[in-house]
PDB file of N, CA and C in Angstrom:
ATOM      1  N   UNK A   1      38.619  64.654 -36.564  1.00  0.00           N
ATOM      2  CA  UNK A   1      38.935  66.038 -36.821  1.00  0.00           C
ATOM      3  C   UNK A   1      40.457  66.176 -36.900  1.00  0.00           C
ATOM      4  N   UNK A   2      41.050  66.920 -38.182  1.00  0.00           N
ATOM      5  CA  UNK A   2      42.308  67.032 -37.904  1.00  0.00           C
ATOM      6  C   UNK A   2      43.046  68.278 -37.051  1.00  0.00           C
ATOM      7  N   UNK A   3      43.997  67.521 -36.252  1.00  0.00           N
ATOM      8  CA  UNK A   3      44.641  68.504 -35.331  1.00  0.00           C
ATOM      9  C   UNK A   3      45.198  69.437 -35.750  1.00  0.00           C
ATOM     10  N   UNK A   4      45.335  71.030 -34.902  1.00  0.00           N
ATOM     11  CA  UNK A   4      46.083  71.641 -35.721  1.00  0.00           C
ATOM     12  C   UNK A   4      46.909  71.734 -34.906  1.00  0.00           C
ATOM     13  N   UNK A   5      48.200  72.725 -35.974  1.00  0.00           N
ATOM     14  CA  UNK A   5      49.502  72.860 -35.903  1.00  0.00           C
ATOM     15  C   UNK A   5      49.818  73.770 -34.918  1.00  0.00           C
ATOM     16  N   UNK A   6      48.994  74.835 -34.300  1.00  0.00           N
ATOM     17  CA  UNK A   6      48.884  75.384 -33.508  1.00  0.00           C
ATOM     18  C   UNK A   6      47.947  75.053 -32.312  1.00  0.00           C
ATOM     19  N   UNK A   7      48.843  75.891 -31.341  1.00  0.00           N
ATOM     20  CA  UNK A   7      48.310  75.196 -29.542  1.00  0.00           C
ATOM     21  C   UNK A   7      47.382  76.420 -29.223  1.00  0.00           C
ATOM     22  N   UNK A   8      46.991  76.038 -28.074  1.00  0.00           N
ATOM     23  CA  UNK A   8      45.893  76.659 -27.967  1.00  0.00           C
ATOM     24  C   UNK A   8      45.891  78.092 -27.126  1.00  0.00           C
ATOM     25  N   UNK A   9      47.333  78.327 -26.405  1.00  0.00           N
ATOM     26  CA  UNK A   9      47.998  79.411 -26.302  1.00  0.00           C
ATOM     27  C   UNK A   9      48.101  80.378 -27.863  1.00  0.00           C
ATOM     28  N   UNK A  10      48.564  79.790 -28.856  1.00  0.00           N
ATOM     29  CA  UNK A  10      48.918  80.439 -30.132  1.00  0.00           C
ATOM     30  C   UNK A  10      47.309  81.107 -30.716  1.00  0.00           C
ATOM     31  N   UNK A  11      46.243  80.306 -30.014  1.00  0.00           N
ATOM     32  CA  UNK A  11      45.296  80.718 -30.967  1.00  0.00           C
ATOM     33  C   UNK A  11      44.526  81.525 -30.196  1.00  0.00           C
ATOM     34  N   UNK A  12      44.897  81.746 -28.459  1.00  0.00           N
ATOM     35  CA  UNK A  12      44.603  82.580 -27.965  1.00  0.00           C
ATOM     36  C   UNK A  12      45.095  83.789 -28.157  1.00  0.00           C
ATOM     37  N   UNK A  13      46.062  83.607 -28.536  1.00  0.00           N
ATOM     38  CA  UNK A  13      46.902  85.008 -28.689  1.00  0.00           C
ATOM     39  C   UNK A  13      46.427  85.635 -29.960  1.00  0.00           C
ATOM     40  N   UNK A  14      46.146  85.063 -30.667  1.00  0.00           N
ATOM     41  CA  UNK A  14      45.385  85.769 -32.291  1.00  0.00           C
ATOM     42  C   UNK A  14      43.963  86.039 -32.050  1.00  0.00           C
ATOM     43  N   UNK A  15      43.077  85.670 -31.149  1.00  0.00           N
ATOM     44  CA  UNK A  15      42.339  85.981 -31.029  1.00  0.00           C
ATOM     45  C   UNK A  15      41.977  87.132 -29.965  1.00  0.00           C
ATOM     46  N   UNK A  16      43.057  87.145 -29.035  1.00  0.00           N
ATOM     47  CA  UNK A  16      43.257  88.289 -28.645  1.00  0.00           C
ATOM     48  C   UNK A  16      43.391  89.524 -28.997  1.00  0.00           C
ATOM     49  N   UNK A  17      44.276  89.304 -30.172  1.00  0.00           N
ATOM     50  CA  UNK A  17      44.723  90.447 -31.234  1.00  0.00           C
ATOM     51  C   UNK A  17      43.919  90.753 -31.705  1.00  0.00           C
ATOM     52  N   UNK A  18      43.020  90.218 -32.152  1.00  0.00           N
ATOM     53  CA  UNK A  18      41.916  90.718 -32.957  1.00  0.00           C
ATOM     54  C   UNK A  18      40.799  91.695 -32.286  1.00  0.00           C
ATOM     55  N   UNK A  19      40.589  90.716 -31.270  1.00  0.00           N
ATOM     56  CA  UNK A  19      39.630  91.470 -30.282  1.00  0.00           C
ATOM     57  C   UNK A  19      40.359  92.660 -29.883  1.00  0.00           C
ATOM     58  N   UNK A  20      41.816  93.181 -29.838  1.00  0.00           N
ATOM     59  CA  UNK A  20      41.920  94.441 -28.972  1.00  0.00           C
ATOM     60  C   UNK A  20      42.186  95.579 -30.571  1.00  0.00           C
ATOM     61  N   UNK A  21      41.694  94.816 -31.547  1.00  0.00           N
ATOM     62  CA  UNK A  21      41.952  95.945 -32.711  1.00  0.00           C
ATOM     63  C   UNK A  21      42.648  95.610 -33.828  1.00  0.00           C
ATOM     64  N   UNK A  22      43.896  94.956 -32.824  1.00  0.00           N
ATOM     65  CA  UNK A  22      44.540  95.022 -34.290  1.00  0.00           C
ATOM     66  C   UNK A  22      43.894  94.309 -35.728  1.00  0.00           C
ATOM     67  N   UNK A  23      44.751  94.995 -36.893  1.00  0.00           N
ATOM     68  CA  UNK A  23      43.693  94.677 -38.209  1.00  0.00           C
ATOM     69  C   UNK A  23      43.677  92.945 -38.418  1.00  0.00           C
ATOM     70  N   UNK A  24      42.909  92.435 -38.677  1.00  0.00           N
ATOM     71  CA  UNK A  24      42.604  90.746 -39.378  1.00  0.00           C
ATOM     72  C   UNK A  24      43.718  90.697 -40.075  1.00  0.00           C
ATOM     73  N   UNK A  25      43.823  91.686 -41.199  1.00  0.00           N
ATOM     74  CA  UNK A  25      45.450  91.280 -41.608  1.00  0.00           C
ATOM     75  C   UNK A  25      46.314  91.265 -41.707  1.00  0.00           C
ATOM     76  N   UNK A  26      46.848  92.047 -40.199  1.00  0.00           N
ATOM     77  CA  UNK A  26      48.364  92.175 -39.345  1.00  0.00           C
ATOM     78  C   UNK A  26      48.239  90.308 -38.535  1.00  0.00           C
ATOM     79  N   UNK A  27      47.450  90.032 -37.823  1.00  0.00           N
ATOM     80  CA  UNK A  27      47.220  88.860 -37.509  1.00  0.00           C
ATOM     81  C   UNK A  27      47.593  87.761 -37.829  1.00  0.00           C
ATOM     82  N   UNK A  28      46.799  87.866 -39.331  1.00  0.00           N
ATOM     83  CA  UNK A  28      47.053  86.554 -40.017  1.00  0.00           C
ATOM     84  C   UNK A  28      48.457  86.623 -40.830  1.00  0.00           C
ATOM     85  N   UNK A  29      48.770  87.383 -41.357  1.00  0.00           N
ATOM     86  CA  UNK A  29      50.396  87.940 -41.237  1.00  0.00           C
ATOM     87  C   UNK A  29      51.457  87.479 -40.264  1.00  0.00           C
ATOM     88  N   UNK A  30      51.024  87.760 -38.855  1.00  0.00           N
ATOM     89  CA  UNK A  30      51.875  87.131 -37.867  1.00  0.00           C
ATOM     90  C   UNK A  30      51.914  85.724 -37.601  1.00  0.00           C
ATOM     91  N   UNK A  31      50.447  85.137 -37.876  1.00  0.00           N
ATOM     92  CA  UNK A  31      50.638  84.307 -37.451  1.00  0.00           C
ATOM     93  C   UNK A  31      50.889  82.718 -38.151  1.00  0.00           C
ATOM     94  N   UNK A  32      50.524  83.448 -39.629  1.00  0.00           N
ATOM     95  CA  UNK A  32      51.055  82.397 -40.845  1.00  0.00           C
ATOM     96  C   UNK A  32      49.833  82.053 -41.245  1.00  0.00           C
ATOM     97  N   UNK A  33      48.380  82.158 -41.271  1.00  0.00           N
ATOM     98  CA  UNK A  33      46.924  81.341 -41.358  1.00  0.00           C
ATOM     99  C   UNK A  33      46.125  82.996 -42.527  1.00  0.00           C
ATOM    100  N   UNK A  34      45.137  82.525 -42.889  1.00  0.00           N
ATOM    101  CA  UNK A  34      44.295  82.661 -43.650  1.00  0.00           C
ATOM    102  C   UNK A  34      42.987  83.724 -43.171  1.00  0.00           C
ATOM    103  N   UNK A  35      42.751  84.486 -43.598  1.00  0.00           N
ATOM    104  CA  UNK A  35      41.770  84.725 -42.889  1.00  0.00           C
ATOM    105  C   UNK A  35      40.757  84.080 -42.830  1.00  0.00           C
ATOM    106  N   UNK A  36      40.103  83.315 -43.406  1.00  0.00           N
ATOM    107  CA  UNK A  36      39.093  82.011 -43.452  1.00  0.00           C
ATOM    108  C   UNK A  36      39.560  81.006 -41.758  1.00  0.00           C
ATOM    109  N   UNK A  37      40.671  80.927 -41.670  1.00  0.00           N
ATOM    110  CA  UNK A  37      41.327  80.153 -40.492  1.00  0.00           C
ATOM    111  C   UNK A  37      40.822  80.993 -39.006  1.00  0.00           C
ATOM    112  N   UNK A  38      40.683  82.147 -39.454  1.00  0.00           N
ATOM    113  CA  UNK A  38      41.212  83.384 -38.043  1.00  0.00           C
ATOM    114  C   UNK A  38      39.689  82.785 -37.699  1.00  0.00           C
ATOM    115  N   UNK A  39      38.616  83.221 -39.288  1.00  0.00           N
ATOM    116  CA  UNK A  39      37.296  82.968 -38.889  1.00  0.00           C
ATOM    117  C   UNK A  39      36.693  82.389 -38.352  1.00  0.00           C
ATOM    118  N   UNK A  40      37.372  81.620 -38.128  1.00  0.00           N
ATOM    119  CA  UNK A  40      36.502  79.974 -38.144  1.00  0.00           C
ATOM    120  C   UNK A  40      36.905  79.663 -36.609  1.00  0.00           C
ATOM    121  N   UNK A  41      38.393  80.307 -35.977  1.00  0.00           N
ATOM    122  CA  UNK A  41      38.498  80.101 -34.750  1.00  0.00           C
ATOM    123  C   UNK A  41      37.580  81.421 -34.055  1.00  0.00           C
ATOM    124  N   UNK A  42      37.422  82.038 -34.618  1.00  0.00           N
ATOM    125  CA  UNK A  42      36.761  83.368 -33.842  1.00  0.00           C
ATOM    126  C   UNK A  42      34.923  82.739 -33.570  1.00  0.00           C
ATOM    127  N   UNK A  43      35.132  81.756 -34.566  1.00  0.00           N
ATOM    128  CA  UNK A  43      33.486  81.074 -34.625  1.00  0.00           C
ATOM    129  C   UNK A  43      33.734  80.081 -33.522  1.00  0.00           C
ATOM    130  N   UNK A  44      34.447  79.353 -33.361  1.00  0.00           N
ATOM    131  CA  UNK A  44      34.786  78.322 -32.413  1.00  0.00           C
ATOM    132  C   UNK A  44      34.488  78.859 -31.083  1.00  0.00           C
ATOM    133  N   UNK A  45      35.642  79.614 -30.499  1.00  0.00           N
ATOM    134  CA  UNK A  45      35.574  80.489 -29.721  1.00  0.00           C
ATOM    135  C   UNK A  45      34.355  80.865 -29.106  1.00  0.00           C
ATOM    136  N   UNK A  46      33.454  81.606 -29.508  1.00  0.00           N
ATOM    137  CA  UNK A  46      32.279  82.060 -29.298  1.00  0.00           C
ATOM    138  C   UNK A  46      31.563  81.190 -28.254  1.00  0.00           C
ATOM    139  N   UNK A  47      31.486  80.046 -29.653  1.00  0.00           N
ATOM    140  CA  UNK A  47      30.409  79.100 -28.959  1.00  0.00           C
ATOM    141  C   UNK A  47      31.320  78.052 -28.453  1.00  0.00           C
ATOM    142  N   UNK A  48      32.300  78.105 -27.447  1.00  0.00           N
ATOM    143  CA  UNK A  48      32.804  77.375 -26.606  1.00  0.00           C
ATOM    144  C   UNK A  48      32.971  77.847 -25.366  1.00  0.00           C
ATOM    145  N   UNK A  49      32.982  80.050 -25.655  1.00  0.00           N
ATOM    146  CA  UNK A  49      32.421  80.756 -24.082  1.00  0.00           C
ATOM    147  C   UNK A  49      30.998  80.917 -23.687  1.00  0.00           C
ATOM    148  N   UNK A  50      30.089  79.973 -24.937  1.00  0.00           N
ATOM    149  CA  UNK A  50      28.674  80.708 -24.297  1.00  0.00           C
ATOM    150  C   UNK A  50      28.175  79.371 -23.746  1.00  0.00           C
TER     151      UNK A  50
END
């Protein structure tokens, strides 16, 4: 799997953002990624708290 460029602080923090509202594409704006990228960690995520 390739590593990414971002730590896992960085991708907490976007996923934070998201969850408290702010829009998907102030986010991915800040944080330089795709929304396909945001997705896919918001999919990760999920099924790594359940």
């Amino acid at each position: 799997m390739k590593r990414s460029k971002f730590t896992e602080e960085q991708i907490a923090f976007a996923l934070k953002q998201a969850e408290t509202g702010t829009k998907v594409e102030e986010v991915c704006r800040k944080m330089g990624i795709t929304q396909a990228t945001l997705y896919t960690w918001i999919k990760k995520w999920r099924t790594w708290s359940q």
